[in-house]
N, C-alpha and C. Protein backbone atom coordinates (compact mmCIF):
# COMPACT_ATOMS: atom_id res chain seq x y z
N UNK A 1 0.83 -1.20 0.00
CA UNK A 1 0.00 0.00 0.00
C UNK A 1 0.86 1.26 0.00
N UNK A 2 2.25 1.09 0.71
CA UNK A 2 3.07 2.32 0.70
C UNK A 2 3.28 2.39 -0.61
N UNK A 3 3.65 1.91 -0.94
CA UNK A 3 4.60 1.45 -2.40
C UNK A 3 3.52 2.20 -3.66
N UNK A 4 2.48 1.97 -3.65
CA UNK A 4 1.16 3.10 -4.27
C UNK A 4 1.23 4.00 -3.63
N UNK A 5 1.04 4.22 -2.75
CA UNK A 5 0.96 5.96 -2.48
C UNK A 5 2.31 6.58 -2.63
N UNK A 6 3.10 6.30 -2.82
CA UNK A 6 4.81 7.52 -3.03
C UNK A 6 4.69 6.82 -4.74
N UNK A 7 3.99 6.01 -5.25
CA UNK A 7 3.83 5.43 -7.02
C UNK A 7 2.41 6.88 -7.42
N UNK A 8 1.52 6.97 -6.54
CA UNK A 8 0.68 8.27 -6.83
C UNK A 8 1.08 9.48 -6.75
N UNK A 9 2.33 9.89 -5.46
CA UNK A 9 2.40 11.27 -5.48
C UNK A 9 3.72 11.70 -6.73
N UNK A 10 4.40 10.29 -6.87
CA UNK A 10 5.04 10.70 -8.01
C UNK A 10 4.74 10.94 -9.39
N UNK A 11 3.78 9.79 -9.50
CA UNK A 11 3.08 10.25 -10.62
C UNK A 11 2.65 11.58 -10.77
N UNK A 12 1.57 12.57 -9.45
CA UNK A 12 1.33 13.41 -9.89
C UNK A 12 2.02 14.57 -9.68
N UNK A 13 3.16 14.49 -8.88
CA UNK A 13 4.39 15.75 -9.34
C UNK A 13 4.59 15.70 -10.62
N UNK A 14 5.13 14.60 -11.18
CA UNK A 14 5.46 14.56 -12.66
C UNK A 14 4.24 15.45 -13.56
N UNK A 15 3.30 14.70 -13.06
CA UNK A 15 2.49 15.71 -14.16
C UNK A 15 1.92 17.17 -13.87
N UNK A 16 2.08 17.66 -12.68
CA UNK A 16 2.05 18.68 -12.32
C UNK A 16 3.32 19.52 -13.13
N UNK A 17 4.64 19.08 -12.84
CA UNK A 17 6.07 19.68 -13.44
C UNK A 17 5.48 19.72 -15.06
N UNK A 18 4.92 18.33 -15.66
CA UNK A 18 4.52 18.54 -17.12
C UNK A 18 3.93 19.75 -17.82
N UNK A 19 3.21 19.72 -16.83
CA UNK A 19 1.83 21.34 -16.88
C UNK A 19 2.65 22.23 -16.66
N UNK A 20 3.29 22.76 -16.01
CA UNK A 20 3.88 24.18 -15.81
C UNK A 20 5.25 24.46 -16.87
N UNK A 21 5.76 23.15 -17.27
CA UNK A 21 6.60 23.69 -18.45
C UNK A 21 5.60 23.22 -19.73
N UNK A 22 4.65 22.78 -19.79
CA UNK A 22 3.90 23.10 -21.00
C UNK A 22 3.74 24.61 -20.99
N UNK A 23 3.08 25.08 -20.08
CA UNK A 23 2.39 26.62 -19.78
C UNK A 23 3.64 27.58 -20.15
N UNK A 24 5.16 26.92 -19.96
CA UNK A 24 6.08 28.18 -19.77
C UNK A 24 6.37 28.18 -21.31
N UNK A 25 6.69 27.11 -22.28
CA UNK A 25 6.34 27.04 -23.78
C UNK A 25 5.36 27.35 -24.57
N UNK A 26 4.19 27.26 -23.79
CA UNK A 26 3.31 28.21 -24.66
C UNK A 26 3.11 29.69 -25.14
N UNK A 27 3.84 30.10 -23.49
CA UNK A 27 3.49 31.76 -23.46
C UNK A 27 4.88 32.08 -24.07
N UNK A 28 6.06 31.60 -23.86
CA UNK A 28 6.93 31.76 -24.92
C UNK A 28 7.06 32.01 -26.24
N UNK A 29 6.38 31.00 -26.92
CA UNK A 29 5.78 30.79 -28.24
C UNK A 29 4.28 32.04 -28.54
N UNK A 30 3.43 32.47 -27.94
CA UNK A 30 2.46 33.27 -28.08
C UNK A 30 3.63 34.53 -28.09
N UNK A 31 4.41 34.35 -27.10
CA UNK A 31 5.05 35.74 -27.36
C UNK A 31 5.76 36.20 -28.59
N UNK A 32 6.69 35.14 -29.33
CA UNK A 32 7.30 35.11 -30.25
C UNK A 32 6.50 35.69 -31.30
N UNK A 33 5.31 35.07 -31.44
CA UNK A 33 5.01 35.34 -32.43
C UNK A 33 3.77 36.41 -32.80
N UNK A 34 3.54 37.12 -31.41
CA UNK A 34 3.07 38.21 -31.16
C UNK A 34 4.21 39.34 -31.98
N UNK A 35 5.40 39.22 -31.15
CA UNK A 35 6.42 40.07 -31.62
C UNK A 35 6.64 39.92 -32.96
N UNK A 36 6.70 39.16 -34.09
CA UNK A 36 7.07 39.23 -35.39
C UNK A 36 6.32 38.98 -35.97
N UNK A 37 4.44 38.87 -35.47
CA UNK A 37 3.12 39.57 -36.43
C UNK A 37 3.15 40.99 -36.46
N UNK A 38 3.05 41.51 -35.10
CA UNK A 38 2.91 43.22 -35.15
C UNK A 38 4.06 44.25 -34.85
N UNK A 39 5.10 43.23 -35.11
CA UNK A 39 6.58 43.88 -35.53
C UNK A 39 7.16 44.94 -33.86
N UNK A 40 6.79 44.27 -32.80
CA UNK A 40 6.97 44.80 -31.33
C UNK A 40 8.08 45.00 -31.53
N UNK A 41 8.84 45.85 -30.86
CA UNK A 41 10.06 46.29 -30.15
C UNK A 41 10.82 45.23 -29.74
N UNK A 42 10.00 45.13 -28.52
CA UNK A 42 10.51 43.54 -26.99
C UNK A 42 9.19 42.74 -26.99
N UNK A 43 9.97 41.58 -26.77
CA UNK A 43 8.99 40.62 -26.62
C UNK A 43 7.61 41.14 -25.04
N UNK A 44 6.56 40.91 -25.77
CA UNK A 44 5.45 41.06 -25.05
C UNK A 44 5.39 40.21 -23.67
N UNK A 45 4.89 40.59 -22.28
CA UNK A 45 4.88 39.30 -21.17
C UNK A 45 3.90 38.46 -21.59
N UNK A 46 3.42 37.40 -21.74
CA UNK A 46 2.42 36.70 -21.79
C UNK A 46 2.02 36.13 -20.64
N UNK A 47 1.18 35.53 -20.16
CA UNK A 47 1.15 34.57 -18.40
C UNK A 47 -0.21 33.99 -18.68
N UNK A 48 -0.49 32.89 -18.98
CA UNK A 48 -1.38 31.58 -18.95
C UNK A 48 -1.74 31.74 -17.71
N UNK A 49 -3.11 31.63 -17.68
CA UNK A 49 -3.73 31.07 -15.90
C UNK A 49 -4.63 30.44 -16.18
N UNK A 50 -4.83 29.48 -14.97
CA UNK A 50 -5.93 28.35 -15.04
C UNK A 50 -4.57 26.89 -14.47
N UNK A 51 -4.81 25.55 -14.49
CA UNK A 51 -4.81 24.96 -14.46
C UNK A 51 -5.49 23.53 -14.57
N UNK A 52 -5.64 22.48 -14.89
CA UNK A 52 -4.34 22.14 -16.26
C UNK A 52 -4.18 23.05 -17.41
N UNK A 53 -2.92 22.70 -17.85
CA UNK A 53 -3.10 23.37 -19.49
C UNK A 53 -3.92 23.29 -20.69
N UNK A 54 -3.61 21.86 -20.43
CA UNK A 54 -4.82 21.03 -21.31
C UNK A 54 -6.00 20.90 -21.46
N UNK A 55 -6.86 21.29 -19.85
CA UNK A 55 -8.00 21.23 -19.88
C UNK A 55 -8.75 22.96 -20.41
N UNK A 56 -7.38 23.83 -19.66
CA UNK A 56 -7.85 25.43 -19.67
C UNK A 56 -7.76 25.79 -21.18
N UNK A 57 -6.68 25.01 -22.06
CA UNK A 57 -6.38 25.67 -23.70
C UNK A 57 -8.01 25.24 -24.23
N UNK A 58 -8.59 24.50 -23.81
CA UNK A 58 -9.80 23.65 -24.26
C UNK A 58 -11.04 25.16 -24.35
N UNK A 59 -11.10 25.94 -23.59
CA UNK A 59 -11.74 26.73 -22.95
C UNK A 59 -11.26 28.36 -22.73
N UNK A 60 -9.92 28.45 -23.71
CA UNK A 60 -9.55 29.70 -23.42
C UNK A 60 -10.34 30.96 -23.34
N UNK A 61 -10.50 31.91 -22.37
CA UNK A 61 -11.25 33.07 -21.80
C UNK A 61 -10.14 34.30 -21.81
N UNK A 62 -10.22 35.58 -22.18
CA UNK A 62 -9.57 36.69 -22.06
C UNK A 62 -9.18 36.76 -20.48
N UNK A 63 -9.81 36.11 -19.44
CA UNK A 63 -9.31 36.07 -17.91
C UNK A 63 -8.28 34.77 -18.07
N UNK A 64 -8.10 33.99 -18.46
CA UNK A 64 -7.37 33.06 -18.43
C UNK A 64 -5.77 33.45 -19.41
N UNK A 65 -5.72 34.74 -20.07
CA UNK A 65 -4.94 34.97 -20.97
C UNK A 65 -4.70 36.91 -20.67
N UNK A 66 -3.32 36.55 -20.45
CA UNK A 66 -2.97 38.49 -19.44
C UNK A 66 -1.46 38.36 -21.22
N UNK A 67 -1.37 39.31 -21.97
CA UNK A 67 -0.49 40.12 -22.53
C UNK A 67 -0.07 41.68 -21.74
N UNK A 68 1.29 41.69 -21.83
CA UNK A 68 1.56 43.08 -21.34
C UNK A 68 2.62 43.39 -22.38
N UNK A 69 2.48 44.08 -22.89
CA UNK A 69 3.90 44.44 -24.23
C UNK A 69 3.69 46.18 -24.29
N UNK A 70 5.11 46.57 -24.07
CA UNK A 70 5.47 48.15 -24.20
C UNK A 70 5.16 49.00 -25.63
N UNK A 71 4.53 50.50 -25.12
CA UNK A 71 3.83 50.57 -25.89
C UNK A 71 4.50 51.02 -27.24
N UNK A 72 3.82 51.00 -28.31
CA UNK A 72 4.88 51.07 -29.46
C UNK A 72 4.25 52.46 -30.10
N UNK A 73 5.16 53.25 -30.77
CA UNK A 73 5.18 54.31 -31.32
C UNK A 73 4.53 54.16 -32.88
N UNK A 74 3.50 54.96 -33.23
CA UNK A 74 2.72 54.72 -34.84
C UNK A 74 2.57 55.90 -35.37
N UNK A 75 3.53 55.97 -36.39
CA UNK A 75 3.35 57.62 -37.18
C UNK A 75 2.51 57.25 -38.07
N UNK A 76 1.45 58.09 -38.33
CA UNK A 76 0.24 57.77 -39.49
C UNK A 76 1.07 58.83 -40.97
N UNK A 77 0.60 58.85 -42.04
CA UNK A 77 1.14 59.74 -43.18
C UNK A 77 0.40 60.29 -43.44
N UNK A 78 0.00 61.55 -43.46
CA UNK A 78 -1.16 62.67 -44.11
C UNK A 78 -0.76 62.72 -44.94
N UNK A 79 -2.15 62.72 -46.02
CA UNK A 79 -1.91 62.60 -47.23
C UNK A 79 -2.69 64.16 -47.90
């Protein structure tokens, strides 16, 4: 019976650790390519919330999804 329970809590560290470097690759990747669609300066912060990843990407909500990127300068051309 010991032998299952330290076989359960390892299991679910592991997949806990899985989830949080999924989450840290995603917002990585959202950032990337935030920055070289709308041609940013610095990469934008991104920060995923919710937990799991898997279950929250299923269901993404503007509360579950925070961007912070510095603001960028836009000269318009009068014509």
């Amino acid at each position: 019976m010991r032998k299952l329970l330290i076989g359960v809590v390892v299991l679910a560290a592991l997949l806990v650790t899985a989830d949080r470097i999924s989450v840290a690759v995603a917002e990585n990747q959202i950032s990337n390519r935030l920055t070289s669609a709308y041609g940013l300066p610095s990469k934008p912060g991104v920060t995923i919330t919710g937990f799991p990843l898997r279950l929250t990407s299923v269901h993404v909500t503007p509360d579950g999804l925070r961007i912070a990127a510095a603001a960028r300068h836009v000269q318009f051309a009068r014509s």
